[in-house]
Protein backbone atom coordinates (compact mmCIF):
# COMPACT_ATOMS: atom_id res chain seq x y z
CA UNK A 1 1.60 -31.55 -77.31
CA UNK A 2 3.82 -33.43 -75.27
CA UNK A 3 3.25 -37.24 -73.86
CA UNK A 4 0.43 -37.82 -70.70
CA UNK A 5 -1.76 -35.24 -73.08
CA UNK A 6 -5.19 -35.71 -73.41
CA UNK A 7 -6.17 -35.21 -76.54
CA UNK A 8 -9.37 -35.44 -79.25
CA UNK A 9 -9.35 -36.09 -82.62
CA UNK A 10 -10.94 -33.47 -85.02
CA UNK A 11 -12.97 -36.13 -86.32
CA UNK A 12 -13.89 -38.06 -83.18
CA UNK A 13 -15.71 -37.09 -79.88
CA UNK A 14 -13.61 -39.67 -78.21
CA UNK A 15 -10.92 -38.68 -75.81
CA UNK A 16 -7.43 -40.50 -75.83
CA UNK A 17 -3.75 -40.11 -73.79
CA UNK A 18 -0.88 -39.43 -75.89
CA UNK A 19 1.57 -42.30 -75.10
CA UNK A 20 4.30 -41.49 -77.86
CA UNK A 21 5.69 -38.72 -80.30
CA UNK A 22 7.18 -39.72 -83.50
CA UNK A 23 7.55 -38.86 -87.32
CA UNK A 24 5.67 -40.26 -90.03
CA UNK A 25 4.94 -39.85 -93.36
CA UNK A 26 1.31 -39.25 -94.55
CA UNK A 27 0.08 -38.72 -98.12
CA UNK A 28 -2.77 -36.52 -98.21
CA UNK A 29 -4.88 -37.66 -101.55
CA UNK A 30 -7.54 -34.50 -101.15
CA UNK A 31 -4.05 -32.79 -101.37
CA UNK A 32 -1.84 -34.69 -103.32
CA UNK A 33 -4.19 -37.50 -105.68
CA UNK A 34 -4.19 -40.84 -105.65
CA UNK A 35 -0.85 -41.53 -107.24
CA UNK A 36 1.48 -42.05 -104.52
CA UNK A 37 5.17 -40.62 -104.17
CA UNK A 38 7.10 -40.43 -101.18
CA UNK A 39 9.74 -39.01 -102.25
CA UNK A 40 8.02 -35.96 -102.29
CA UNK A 41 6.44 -36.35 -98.87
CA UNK A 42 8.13 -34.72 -95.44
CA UNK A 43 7.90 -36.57 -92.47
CA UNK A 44 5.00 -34.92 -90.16
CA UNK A 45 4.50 -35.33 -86.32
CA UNK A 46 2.09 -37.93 -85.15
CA UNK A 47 1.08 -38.93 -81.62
CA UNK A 48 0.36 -42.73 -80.34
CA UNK A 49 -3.11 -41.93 -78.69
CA UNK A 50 -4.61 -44.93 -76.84
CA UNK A 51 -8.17 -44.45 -76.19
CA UNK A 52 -10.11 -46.96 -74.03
CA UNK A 53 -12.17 -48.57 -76.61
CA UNK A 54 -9.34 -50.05 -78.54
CA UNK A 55 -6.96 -52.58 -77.22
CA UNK A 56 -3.91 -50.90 -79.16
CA UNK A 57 -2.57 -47.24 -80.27
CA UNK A 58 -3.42 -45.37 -82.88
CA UNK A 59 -1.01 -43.02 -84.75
CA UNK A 60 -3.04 -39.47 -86.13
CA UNK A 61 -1.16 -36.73 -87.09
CA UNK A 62 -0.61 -33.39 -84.42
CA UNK A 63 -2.33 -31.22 -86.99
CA UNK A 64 -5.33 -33.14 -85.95
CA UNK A 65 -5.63 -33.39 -82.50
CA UNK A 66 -7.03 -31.29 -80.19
CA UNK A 67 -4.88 -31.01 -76.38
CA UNK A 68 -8.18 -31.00 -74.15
């Protein structure tokens, strides 16, 4: 996945452009719980999608996009 992607969401039919790459953390509670420790948490690739129904990005993780 690379920037200028188009990409969909696995849980969304809506298509977005990938505008930025970064690392964040995420904590996974169907994973992990509810009790909270970052310590414990690698940072994970997420992409800045814009879609056209939202006036600003949204950061979702790679592992959950789709490169249409």
């Amino acid at each position: 996945m690379k920037i200028g992607d188009l990409v969909k969401a696995d849980f969304s039919d809506a298509v977005g452009i990938v505008v930025d790459i970064i690392n964040k953390k995420v904590w996974r509670v169907h994973d992990k719980g509810v009790k909270v420790n970052w310590d414990k948490v690698e940072p994970e690739l997420h992409a800045s999608v814009l879609y056209a129904h939202n006036c600003d990005t949204v950061n979702i993780p790679v592992a959950e996009l789709e490169v249409i």
